[in-house]
Each structure stands twice: as C-alpha cells, then as structure tokens.
N, C-alpha and C. Protein backbone atom coordinates (compact mmCIF):
# COMPACT_ATOMS: atom_id res chain seq x y z
N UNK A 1 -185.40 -46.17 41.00
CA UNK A 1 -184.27 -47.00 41.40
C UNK A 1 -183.68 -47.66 40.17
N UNK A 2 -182.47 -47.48 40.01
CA UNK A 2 -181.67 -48.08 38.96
C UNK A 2 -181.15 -49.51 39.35
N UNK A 3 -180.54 -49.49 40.44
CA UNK A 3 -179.65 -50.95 40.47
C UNK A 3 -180.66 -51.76 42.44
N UNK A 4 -180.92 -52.71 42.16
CA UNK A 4 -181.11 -53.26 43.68
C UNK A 4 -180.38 -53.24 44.46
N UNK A 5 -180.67 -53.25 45.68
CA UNK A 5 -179.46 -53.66 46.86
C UNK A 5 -178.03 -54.90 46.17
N UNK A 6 -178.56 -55.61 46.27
CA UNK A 6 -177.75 -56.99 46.10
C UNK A 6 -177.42 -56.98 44.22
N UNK A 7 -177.92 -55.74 43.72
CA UNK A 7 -177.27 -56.25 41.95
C UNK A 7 -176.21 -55.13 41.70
N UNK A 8 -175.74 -55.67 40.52
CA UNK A 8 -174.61 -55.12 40.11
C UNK A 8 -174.56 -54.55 38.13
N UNK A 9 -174.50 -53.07 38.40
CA UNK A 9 -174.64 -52.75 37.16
C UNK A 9 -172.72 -52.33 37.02
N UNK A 10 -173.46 -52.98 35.23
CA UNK A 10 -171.74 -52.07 34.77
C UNK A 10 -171.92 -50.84 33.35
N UNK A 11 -171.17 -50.23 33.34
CA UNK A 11 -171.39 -48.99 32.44
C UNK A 11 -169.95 -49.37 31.87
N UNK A 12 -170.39 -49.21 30.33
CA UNK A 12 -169.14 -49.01 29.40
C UNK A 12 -168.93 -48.23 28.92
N UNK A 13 -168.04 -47.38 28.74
CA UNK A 13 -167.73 -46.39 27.87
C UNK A 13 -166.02 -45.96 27.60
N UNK A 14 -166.17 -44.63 27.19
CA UNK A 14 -164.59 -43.85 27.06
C UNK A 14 -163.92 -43.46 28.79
N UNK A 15 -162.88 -43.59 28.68
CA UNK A 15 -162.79 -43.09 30.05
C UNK A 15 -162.91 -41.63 30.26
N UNK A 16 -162.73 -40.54 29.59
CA UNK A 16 -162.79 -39.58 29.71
C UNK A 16 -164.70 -38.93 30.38
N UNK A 17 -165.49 -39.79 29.67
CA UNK A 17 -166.66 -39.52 30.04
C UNK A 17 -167.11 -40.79 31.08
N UNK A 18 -166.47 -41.31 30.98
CA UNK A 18 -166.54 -42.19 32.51
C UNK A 18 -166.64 -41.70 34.09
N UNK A 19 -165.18 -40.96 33.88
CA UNK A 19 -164.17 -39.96 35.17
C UNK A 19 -165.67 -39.67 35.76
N UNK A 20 -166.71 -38.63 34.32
CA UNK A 20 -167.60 -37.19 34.88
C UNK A 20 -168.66 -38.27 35.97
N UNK A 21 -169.18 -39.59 35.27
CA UNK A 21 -169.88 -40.55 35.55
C UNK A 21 -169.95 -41.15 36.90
N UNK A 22 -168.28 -41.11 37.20
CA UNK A 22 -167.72 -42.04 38.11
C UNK A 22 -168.02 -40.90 39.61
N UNK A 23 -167.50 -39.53 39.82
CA UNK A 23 -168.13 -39.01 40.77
C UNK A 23 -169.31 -38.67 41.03
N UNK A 24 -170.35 -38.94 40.14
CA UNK A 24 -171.59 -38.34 40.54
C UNK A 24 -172.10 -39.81 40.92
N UNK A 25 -171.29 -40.90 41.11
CA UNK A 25 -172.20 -42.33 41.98
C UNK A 25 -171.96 -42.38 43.23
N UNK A 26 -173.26 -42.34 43.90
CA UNK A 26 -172.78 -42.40 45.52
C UNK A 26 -172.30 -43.82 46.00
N UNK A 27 -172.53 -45.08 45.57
CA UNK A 27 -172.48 -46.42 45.46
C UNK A 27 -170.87 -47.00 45.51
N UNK A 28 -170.44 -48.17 45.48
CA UNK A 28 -168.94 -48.74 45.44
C UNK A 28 -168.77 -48.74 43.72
N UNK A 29 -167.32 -48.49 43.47
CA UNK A 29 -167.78 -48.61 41.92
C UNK A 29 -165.81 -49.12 42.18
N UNK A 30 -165.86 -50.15 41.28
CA UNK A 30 -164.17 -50.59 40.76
C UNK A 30 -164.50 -50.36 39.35
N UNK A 31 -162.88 -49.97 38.80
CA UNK A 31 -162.92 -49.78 37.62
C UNK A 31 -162.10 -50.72 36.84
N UNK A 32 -162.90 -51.29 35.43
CA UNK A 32 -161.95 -52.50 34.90
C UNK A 32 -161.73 -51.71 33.82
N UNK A 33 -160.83 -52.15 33.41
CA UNK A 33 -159.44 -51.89 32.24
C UNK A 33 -159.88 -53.45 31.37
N UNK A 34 -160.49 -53.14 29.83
CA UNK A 34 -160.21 -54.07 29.05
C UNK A 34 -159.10 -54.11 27.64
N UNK A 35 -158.09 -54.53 27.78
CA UNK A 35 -156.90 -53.92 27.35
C UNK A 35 -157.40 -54.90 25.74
N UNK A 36 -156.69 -54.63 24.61
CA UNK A 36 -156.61 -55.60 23.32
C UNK A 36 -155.27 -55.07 23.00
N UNK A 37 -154.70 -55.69 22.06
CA UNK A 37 -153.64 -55.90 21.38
C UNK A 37 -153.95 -55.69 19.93
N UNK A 38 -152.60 -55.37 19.20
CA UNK A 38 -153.03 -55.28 17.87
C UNK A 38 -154.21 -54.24 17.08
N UNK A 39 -154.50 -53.12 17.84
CA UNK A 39 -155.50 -52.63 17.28
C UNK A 39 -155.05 -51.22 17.19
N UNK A 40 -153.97 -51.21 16.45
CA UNK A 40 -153.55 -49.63 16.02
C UNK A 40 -153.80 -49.45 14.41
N UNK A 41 -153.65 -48.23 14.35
CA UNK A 41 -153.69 -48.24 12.78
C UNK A 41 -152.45 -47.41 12.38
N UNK A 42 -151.62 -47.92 11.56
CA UNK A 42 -150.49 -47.68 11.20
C UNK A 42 -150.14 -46.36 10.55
N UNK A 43 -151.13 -45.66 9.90
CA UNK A 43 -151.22 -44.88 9.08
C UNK A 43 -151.51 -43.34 10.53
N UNK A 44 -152.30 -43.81 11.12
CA UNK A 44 -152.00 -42.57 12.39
C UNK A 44 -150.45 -42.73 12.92
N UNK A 45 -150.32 -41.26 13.35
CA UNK A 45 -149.03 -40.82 13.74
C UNK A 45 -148.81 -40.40 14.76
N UNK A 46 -149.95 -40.98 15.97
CA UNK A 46 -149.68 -40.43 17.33
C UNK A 46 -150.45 -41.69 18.23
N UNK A 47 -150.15 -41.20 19.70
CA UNK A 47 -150.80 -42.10 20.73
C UNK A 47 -152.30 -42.91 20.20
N UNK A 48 -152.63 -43.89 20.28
CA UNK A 48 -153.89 -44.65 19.86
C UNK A 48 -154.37 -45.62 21.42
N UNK A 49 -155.75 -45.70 21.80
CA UNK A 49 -156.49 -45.97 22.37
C UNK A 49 -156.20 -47.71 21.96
N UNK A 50 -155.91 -48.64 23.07
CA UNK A 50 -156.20 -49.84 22.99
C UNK A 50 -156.26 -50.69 23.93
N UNK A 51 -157.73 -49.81 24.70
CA UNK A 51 -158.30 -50.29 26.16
C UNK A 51 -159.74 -49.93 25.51
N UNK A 52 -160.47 -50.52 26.28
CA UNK A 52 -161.66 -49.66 26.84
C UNK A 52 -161.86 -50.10 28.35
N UNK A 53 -162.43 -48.98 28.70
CA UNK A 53 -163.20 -48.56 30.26
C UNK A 53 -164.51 -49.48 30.82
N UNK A 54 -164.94 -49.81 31.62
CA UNK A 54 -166.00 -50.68 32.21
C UNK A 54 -166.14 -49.65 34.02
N UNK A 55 -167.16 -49.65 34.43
CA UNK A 55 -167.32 -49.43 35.83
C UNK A 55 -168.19 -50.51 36.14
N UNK A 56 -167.50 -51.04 37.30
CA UNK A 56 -168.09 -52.29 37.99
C UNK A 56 -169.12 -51.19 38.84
N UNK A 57 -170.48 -51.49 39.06
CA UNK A 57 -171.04 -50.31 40.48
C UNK A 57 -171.54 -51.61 41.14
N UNK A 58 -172.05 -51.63 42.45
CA UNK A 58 -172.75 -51.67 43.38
C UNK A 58 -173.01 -50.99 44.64
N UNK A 59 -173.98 -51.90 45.43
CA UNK A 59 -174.39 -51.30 46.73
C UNK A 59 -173.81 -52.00 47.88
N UNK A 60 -174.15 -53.17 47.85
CA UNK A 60 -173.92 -53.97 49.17
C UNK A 60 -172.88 -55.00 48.68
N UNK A 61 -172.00 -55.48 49.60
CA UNK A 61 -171.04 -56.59 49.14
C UNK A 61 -171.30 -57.38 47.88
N UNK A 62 -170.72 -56.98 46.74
CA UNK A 62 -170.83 -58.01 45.60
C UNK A 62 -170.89 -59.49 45.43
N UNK A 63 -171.44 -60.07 44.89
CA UNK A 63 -171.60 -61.37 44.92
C UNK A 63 -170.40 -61.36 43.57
N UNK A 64 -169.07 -62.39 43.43
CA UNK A 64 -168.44 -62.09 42.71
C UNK A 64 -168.45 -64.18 42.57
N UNK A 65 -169.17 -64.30 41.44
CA UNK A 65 -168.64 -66.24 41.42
C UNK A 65 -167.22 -66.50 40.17
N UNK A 66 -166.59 -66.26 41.15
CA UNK A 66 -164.91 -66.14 40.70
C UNK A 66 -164.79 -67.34 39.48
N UNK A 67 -165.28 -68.60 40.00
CA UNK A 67 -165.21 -70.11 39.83
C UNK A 67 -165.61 -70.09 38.16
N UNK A 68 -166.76 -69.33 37.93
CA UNK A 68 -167.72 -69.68 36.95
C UNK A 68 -166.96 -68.40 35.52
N UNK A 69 -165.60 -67.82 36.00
CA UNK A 69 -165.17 -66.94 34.98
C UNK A 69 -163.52 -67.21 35.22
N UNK A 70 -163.16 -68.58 35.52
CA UNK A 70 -161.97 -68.86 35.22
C UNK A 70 -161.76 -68.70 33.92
N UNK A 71 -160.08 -68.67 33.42
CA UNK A 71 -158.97 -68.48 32.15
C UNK A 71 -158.58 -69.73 32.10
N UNK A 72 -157.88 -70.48 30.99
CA UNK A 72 -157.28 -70.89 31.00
C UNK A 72 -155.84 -70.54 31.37
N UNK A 73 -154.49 -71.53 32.26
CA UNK A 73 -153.55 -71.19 32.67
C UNK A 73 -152.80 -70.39 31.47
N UNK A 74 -151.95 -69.75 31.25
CA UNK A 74 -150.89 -69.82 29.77
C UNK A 74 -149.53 -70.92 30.24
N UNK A 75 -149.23 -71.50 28.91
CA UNK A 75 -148.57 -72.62 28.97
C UNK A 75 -147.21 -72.34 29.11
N UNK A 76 -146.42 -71.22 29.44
CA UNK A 76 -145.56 -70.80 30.27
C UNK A 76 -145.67 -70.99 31.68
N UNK A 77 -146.92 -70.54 32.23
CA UNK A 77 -147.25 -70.89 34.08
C UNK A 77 -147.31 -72.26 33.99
N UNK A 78 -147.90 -72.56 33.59
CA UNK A 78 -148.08 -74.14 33.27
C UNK A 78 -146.65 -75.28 33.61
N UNK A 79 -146.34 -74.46 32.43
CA UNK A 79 -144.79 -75.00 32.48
C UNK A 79 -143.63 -74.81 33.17
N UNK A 80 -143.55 -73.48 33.76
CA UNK A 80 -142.24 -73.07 34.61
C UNK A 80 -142.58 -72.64 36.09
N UNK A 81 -144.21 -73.02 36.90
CA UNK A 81 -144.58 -72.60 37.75
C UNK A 81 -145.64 -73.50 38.10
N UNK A 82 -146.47 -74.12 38.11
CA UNK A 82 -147.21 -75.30 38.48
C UNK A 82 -146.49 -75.77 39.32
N UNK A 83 -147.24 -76.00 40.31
CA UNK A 83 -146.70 -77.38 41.52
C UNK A 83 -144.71 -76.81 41.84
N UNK A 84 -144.50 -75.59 41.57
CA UNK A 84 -142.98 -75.88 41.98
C UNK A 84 -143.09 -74.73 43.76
N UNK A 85 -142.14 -75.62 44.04
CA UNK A 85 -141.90 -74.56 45.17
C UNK A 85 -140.88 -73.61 45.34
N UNK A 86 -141.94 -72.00 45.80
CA UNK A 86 -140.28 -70.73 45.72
C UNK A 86 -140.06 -70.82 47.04
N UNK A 87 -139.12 -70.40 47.37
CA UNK A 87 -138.06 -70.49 48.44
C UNK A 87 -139.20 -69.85 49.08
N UNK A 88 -138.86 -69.56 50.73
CA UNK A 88 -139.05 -68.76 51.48
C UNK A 88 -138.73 -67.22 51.85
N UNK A 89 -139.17 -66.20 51.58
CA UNK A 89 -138.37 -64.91 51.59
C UNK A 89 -138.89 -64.02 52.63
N UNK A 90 -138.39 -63.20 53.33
CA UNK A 90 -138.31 -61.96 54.20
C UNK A 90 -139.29 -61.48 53.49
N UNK A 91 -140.20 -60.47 53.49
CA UNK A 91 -140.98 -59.18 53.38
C UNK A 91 -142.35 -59.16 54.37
N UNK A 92 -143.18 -58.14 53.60
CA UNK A 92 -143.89 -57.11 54.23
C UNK A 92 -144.96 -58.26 55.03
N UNK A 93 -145.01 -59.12 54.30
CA UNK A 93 -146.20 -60.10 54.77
C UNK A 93 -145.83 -61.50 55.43
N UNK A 94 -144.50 -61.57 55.36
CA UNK A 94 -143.53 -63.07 55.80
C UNK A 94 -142.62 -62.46 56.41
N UNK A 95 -142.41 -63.25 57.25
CA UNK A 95 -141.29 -64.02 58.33
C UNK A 95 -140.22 -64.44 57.47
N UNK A 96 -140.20 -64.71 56.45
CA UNK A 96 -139.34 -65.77 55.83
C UNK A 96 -139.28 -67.24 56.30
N UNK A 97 -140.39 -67.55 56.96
CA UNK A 97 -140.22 -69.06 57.40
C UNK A 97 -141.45 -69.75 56.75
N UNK A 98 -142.16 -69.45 55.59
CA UNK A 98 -143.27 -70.45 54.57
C UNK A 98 -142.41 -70.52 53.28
N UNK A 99 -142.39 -71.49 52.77
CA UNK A 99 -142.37 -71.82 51.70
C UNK A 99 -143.79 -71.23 50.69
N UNK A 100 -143.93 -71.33 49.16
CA UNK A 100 -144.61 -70.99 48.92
C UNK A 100 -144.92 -72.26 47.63
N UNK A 101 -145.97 -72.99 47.34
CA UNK A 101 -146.20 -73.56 46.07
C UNK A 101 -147.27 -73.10 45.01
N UNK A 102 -146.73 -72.91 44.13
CA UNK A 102 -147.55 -72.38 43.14
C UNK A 102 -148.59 -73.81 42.77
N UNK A 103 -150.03 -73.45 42.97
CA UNK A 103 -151.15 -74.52 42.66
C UNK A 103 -151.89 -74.18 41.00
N UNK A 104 -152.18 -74.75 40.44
CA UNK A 104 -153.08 -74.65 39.41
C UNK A 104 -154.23 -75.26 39.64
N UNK A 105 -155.47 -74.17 40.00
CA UNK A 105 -156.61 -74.97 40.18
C UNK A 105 -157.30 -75.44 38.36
N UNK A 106 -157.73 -76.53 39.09
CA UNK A 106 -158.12 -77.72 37.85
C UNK A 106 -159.29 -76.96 36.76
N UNK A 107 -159.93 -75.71 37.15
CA UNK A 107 -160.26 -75.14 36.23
C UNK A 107 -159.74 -73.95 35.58
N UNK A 108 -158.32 -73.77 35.99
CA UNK A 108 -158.05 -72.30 35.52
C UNK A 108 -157.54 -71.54 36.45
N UNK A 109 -157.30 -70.01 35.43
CA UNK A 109 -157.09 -69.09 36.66
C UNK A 109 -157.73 -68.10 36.76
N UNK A 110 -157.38 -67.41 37.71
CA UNK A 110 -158.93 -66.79 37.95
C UNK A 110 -158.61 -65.20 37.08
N UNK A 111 -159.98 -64.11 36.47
CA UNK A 111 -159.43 -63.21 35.72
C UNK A 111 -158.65 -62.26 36.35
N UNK A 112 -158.01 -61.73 35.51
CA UNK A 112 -157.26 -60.53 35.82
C UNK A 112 -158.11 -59.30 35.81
N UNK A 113 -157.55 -57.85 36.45
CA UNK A 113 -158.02 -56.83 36.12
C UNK A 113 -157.67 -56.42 34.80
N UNK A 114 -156.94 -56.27 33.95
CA UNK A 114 -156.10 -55.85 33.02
C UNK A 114 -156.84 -57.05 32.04
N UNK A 115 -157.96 -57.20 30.72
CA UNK A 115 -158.31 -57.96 29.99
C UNK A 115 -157.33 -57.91 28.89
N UNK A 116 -157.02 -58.96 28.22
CA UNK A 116 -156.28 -59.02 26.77
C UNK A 116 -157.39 -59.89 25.65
C-alpha cells in the first residue's frame, strides 16, 4: 500500500511523463499547474517550459485546510474590489436579483490553481 485511505500523496514531475503516470492511477487525482515567471533563457530560440506539473492523488474525500494556505490579497483587489458592491446581473446561476460584495477574509485569499 502506497497512500492510506484518508492521505494524500503528490507526485512531481514533467508533464509529459506525468500524462503515462496519471492513467495507470485508479484513485481521484487533480492536477496542479505551478506556473513562474521570468525563467526563460534568452539565448534559446523557441517555446521554453515555465510551469511545472504536480498530481494531487487520493482515495477518499480530501481533507483540504484551505485556512492554513491562504495568499496574501494583491493590492490592486485590495484596492479596486474589497468591500465594494457589483451590481446585480442575469446569468447561468442568478436571477439578477443579488447583489454581490466582494469580502476580503482577514487572512487572505485562498490559493489559486495556476501558482506564480
């Protein structure tokens, strides 16, 4: 046995040898994207890699403590979206009759899929 009921392994690698990885798990598996910036090299002259791959696996409902891997806000949200309220709009999930307020919880926000 590799992983327990209730734990959660992650595998890092290339995605290409990920893909072969990723169908042979019978288990739940999400896949995270850890993106960086700035990490080309100028002197190459074609497409360059500036992610790497992660597989989240488990078995049984993940225990995920959201709380304990807050971000800090960026001081754009901060600034042009905190505490304001957007209108009410028509779509897939509204009536158009809620208002909506953007909250900043007091520790952060919570991560993204997409890492920088």
């Amino acid at each position: 046995r590799i992983l327990k009921p209730a734990g959660t392994l992650y595998i890092y690698g290339f995605s290409e040898i990920l893909a072969f990885i990723r169908v042979r798990i019978p288990i739940h598996v999400r896949w995270i994207i850890w993106h960086y910036t700035n990490k080309v090299t100028p002197s190459l002259n074609f497409w360059q890699r500036t992610h790497e791959s992660i597989l989240c696996c488990h078995k049984e409902k993940p225990v995920f403590n959201r709380d304990d891997v807050r971000e800090p806000y960026t001081k754009t949200f901060l600034k042009n979206a905190a505490g304001k309220v957007r209108k009410s709009t028509k779509g897939r999930f509204s009536k158009g009759d809620k208002e909506t307020i953007y909250k900043a919880h007091k520790n952060g926000a919570l991560p993204r899929d997409v890492k920088n």
